[in-house]
Protein backbone atom coordinates (compact mmCIF):
# COMPACT_ATOMS: atom_id res chain seq x y z
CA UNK A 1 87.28 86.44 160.37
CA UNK A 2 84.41 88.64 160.70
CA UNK A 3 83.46 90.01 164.42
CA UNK A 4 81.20 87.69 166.07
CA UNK A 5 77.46 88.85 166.81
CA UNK A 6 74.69 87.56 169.30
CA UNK A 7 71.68 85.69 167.01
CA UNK A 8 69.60 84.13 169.81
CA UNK A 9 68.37 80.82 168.80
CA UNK A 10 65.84 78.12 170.49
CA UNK A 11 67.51 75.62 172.54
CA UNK A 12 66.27 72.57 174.27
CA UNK A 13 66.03 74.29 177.06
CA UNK A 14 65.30 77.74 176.59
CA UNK A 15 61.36 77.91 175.26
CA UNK A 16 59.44 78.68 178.02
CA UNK A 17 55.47 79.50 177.17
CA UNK A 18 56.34 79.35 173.23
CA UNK A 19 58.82 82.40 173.92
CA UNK A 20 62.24 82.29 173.66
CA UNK A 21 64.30 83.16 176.56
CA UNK A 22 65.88 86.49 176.55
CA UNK A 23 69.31 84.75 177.94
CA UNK A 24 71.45 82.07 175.92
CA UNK A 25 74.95 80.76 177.15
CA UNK A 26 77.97 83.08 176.30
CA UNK A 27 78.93 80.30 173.46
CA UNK A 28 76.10 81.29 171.00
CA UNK A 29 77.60 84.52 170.68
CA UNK A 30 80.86 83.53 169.92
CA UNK A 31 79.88 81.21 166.85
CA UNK A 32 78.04 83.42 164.66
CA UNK A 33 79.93 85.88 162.26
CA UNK A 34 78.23 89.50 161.73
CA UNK A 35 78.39 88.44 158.15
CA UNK A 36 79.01 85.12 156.53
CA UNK A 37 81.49 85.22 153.45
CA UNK A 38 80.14 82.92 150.27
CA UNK A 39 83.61 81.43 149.78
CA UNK A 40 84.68 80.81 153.99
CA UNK A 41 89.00 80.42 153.46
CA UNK A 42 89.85 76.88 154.71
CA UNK A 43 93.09 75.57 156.58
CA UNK A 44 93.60 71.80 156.34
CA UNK A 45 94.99 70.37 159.83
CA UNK A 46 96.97 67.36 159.58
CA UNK A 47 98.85 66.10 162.63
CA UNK A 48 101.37 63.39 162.12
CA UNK A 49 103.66 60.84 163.89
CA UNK A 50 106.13 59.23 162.18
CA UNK A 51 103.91 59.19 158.59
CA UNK A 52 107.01 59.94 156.39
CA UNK A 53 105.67 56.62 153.95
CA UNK A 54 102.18 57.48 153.87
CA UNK A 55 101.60 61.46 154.63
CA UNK A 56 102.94 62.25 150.49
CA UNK A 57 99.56 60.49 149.57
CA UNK A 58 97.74 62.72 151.64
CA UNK A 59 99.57 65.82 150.64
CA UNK A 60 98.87 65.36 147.12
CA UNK A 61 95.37 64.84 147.77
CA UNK A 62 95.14 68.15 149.38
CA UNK A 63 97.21 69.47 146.60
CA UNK A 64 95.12 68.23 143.79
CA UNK A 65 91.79 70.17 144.81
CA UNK A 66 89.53 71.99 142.44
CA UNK A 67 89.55 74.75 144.44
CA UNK A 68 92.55 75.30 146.90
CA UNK A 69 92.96 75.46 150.24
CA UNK A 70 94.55 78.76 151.89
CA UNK A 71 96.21 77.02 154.30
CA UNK A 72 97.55 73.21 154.50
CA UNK A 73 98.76 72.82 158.55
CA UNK A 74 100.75 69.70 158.77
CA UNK A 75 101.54 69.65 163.22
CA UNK A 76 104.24 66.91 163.32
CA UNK A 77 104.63 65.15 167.24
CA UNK A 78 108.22 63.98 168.19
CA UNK A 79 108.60 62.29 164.99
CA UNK A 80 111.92 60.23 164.88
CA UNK A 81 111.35 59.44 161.07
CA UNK A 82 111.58 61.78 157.84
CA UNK A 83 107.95 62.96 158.13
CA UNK A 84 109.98 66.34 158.48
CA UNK A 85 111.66 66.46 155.45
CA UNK A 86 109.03 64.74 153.35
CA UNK A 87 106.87 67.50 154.38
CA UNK A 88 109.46 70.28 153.71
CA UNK A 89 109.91 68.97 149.63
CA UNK A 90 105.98 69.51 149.62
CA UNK A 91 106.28 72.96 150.89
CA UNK A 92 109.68 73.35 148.80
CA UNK A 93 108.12 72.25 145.68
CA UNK A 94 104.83 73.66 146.14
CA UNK A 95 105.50 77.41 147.04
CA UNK A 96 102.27 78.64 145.54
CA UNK A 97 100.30 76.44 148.14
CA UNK A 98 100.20 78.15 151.67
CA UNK A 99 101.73 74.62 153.08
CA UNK A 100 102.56 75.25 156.93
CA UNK A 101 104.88 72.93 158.99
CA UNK A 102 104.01 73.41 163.03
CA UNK A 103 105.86 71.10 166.04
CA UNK A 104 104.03 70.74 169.06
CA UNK A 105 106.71 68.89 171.16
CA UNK A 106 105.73 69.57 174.97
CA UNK A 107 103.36 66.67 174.81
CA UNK A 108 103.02 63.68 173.03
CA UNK A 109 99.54 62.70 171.64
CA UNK A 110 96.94 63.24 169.33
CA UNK A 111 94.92 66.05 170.97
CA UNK A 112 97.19 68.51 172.19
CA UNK A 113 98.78 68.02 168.56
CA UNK A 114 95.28 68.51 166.66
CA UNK A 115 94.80 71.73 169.28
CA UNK A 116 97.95 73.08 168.28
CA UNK A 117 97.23 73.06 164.60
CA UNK A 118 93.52 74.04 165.06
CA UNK A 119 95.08 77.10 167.63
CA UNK A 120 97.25 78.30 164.90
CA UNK A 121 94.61 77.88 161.84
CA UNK A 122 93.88 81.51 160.50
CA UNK A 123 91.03 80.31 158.21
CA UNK A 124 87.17 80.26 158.75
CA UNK A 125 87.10 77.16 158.38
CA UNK A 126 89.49 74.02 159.64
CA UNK A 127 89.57 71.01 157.90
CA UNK A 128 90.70 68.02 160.05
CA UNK A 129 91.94 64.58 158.40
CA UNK A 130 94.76 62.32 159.51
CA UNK A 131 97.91 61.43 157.57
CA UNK A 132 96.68 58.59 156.05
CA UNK A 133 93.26 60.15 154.89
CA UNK A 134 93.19 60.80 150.85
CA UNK A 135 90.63 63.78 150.54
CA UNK A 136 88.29 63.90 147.60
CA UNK A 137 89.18 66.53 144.69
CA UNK A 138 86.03 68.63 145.74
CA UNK A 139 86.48 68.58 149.35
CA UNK A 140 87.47 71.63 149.72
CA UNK A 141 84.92 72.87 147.15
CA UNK A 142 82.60 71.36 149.10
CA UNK A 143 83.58 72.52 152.66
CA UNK A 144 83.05 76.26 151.57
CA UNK A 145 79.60 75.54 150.01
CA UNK A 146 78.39 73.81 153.19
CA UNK A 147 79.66 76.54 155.38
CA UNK A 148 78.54 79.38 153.87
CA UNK A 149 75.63 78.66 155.87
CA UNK A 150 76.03 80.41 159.25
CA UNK A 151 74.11 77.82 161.41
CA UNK A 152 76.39 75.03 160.49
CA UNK A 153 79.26 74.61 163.21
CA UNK A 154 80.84 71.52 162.04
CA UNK A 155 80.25 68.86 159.68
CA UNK A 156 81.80 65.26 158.37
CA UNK A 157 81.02 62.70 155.45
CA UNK A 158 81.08 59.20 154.21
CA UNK A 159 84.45 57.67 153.72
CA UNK A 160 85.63 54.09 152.82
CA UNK A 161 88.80 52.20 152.79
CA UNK A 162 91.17 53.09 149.85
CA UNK A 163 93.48 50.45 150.65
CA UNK A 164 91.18 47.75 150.40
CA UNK A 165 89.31 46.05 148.07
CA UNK A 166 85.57 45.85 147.68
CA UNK A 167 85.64 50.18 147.55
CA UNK A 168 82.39 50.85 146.19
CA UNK A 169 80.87 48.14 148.04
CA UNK A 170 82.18 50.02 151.31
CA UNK A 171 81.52 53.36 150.24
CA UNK A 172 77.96 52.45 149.71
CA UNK A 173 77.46 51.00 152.60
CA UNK A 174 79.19 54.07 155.00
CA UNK A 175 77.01 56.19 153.48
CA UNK A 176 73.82 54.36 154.09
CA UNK A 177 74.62 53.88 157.76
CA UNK A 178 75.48 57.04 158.12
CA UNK A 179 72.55 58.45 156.67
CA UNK A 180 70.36 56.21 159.11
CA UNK A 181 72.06 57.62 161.90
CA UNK A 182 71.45 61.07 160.94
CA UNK A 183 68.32 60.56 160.54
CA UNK A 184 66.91 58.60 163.62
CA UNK A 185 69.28 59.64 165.70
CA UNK A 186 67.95 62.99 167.79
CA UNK A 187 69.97 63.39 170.78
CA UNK A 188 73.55 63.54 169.06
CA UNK A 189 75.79 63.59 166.20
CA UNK A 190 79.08 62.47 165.36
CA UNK A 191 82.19 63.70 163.77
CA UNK A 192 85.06 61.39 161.96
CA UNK A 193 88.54 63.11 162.73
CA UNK A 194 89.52 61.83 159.69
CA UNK A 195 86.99 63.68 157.36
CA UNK A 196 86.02 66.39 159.39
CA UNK A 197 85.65 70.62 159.34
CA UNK A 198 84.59 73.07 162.27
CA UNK A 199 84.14 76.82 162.34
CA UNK A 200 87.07 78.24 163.24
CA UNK A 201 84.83 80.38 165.82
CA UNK A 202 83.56 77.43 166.87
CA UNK A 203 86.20 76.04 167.63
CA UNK A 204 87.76 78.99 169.54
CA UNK A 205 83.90 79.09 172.15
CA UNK A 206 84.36 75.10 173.21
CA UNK A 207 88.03 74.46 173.15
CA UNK A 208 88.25 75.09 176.95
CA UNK A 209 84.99 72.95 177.58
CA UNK A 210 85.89 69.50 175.45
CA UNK A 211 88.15 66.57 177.34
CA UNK A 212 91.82 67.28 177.14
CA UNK A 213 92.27 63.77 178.19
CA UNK A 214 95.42 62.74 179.66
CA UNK A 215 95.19 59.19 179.58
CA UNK A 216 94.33 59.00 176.01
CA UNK A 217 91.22 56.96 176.68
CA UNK A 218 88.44 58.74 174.85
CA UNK A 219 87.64 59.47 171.04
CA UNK A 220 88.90 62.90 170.23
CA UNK A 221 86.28 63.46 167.77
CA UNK A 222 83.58 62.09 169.49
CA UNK A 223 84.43 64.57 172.21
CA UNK A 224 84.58 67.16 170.09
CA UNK A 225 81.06 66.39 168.66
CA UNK A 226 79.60 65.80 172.03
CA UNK A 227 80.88 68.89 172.98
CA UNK A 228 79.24 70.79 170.42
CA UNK A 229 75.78 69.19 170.39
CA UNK A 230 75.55 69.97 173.95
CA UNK A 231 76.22 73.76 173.78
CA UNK A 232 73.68 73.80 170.60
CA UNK A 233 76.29 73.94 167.98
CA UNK A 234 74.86 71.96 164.75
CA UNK A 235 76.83 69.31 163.41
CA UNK A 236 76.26 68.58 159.70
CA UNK A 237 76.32 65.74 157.33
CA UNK A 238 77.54 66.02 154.22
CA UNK A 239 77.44 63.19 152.15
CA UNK A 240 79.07 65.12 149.29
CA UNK A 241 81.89 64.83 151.52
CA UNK A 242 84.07 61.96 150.34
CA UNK A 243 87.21 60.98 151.84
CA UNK A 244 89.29 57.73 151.40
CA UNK A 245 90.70 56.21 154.96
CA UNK A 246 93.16 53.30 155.53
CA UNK A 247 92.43 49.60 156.53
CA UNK A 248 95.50 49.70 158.65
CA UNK A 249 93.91 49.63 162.10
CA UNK A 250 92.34 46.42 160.97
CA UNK A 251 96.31 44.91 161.41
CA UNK A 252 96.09 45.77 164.99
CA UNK A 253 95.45 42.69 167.63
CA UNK A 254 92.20 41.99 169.25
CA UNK A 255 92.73 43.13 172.48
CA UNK A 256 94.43 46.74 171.18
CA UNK A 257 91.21 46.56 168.72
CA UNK A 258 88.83 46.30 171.41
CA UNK A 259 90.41 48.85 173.12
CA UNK A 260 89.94 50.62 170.59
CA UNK A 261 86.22 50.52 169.76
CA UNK A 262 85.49 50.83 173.52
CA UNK A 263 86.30 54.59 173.63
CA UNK A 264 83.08 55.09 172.28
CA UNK A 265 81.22 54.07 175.44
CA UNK A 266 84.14 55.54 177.66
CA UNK A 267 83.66 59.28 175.98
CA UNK A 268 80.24 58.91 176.10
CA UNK A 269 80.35 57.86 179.44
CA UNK A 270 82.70 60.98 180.48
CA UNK A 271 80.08 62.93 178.79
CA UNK A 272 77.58 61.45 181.02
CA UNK A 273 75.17 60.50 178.44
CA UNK A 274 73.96 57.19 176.86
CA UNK A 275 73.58 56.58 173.41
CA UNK A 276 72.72 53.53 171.42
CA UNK A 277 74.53 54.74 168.39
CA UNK A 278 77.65 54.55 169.89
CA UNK A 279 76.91 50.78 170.80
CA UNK A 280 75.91 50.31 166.92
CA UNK A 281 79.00 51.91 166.05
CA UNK A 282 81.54 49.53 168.03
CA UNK A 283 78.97 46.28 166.84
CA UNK A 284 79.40 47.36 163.22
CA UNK A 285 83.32 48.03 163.65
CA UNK A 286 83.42 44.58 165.49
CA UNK A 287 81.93 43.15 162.14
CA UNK A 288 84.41 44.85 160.01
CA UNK A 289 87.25 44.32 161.74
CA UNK A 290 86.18 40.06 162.07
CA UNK A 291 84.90 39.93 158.45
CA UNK A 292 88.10 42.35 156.61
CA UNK A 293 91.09 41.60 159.29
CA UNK A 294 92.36 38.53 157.48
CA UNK A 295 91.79 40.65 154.13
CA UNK A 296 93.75 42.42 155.14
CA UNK A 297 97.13 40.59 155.51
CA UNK A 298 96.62 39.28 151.87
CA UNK A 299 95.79 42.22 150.26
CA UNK A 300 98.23 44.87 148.46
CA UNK A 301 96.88 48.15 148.97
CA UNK A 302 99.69 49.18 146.21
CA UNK A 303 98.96 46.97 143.36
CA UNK A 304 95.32 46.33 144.64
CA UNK A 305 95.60 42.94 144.44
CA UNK A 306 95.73 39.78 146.70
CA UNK A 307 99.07 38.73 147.30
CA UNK A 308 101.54 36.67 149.79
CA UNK A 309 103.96 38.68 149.82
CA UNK A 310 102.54 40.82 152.77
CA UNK A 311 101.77 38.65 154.79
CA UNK A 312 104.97 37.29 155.12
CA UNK A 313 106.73 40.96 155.29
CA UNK A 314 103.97 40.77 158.25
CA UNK A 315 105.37 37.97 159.96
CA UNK A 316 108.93 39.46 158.99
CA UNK A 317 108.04 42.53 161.32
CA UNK A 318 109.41 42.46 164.83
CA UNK A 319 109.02 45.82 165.82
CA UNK A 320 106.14 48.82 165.28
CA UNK A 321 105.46 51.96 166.34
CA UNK A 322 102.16 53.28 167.37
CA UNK A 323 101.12 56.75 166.41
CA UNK A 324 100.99 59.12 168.94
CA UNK A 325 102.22 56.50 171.51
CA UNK A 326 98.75 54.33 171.94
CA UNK A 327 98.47 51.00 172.80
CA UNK A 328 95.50 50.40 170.77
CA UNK A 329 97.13 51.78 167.60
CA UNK A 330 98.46 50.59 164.73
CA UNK A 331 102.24 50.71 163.17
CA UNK A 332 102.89 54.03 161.24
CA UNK A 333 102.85 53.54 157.35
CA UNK A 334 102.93 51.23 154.66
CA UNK A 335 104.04 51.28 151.24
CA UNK A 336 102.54 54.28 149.35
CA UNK A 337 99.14 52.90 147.95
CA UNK A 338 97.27 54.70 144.89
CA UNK A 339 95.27 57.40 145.08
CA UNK A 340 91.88 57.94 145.25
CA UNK A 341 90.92 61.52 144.39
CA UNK A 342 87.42 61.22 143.07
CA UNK A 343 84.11 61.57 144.50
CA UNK A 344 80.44 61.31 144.11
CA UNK A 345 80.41 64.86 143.29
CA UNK A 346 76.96 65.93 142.48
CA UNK A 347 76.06 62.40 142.45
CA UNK A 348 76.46 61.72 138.66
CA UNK A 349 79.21 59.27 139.57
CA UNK A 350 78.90 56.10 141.54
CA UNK A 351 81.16 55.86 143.72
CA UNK A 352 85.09 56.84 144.68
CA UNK A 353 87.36 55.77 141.90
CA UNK A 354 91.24 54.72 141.98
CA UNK A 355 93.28 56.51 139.88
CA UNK A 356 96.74 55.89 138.59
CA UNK A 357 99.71 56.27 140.76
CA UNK A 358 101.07 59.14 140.48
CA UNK A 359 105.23 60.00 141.93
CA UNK A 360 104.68 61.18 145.51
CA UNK A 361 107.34 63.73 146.31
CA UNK A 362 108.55 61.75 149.68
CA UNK A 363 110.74 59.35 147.12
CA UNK A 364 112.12 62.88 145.85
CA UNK A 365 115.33 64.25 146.80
């Protein structure tokens, strides 16, 4: 990366008498290259906890890009499945691709695992999904166009469920909430961890100042975001940036689900800030979760079509595992679903599209 040069910017706070202060925080130095490359490099950051059936999907999506990333960071956590070796036939069979494999063992959890990988990303740019995220074929693409502006610090985009049906309906309707957020909302902005990028400088001024969170009570990303947008870093939408999530959360019980939409208010609260969109957030997850959870039990994500047969392999299941060791999460993986690795694009297409299934290299000796 280039060396990092002061550009003094307005703040909210530093206008006085239509002038701009002489003094900014230390940060705003930090975040600005000397000179901004047209084509940033971008690392892709993947932690993972026992993903060994689902993490091949991902991996393929990141394979499959138009234009590829320089470095794909896969931070595995204490795993006691084969995420390991399904990783390693990726990076055996794919030696051309710059396909890293990182353990962070001292602690287990999401953040200090997504710090690890983000600590260890040599790119301009870091990508962030999770395991079970299927990335557009242009995200990448996309990533380096949007960042080759220098006042960009992070960004996110749309995403629906590829594991569900009713896709386009879903996509379309992300992307129109999200789009009234960013508009009418003027005191913050959000990132998804599972479609998200940062500048790697960025990242580097603020890593000591967001929530390392012990507990594991607060949303990571949110934290991340809040983090930002207080220290003046912008946070970009870009609704060219498509990626595909799972509906396995939705599985979850109500109580771990409601724990789960409440660390909205709790990291906005440790942020000491109020802000309605978080409370539209959780209502409109609420919705989803009421309206799509039975879906969901009667739905095969693999053959996309409604079936019995998982819901009784449902009631068949005596034990899970929840990533990263939450109590509001869900069981790690599910039967390898198909892949969606299309986007809007430049907006000549509709909406994501499900292609064929293709053979994922974690059924590979």
């Amino acid at each position: 990366m280039n060396a990092p040069q002061l550009v003094l910017t307005r703040g909210r706070d530093d206008c006085h008498g239509g002038r701009l202060s002489t003094f900014r925080p230390p940060i705003v130095a930090e975040i600005r290259p000397a000179v901004v490359s047209p084509r940033p490099s971008v690392a892709i950051v993947i932690p993972a906890y026992n993903e060994a059936r689902i993490i091949g999907r991902c991996l393929e999506s990141c394979i499959a890009q138009t234009s590829a990333p320089d470095e794909i960071i896969v931070v595995n956590n204490k795993s006691t499945d084969d995420t390991l070796a399904v990783v390693r036939r990726y990076q055996r069979h794919h030696r051309q691709l710059n396909i890293r494999l990182l353990e962070q063992n001292e602690h287990q959890g999401l953040i200090p695992t997504r710090n690890h990988g983000f600590d260890h990303a040599r790119s301009d740019v870091i990508g962030r999904i999770d395991a079970d995220t299927i990335i557009a074929d242009d995200w990448v693409e996309t990533i380096r166009r949007r960042f080759a502006s220098p006042a960009v610090a992070a960004a996110t985009g749309p995403v629906f469920y590829h594991d569900m049906p009713l896709q386009r309906l879903g996509f379309w309707g992300d992307r129109r909430i999200r789009s009234y957020l960013e508009r009418h909302s003027t005191d913050q902005r959000f990132l998804l961890g599972a479609n998200m990028a940062i500048r790697n400088s960025a990242w580097r001024a603020i890593r000591q100042l967001a929530h390392r969170d012990p507990e594991d009570l607060l949303h990571e990303d949110i934290d991340l975001a809040l983090t930002l947008f207080k220290n003046d870093l912008k946070i970009a939408y870009e609704p060219t940036m498509v990626a595909g999530i799972s509906g396995r959360r939705l599985e979850a019980p109500a109580l771990d689900f409601y724990r789960y939409i409440t660390r909205y208010t709790r990291t906005t609260k440790a942020h000491g800030v109020k802000i309605w969109t978080a409370l539209l957030t959780m209502a409109i997850l609420l919705l989803v979760y009421l309206l799509f959870r039975p879906v969901r039990f009667y739905y095969d994500g693999e053959n996309h079509r409604f079936t019995l047969s998982k819901l009784r392999a449902k009631l068949r299941r005596t034990a899970t595992t929840p990533p990263f060791g939450r109590r509001d999460a869900l069981p790690a993986g599910h039967t390898a679903e198909q892949r969606v690795v299309d986007s809007v694009g430049t907006g000549t297409r509709a909406g994501p599209t499900v292609l064929s299934e293709p053979t994922y290299l974690g059924s590979l000796p």
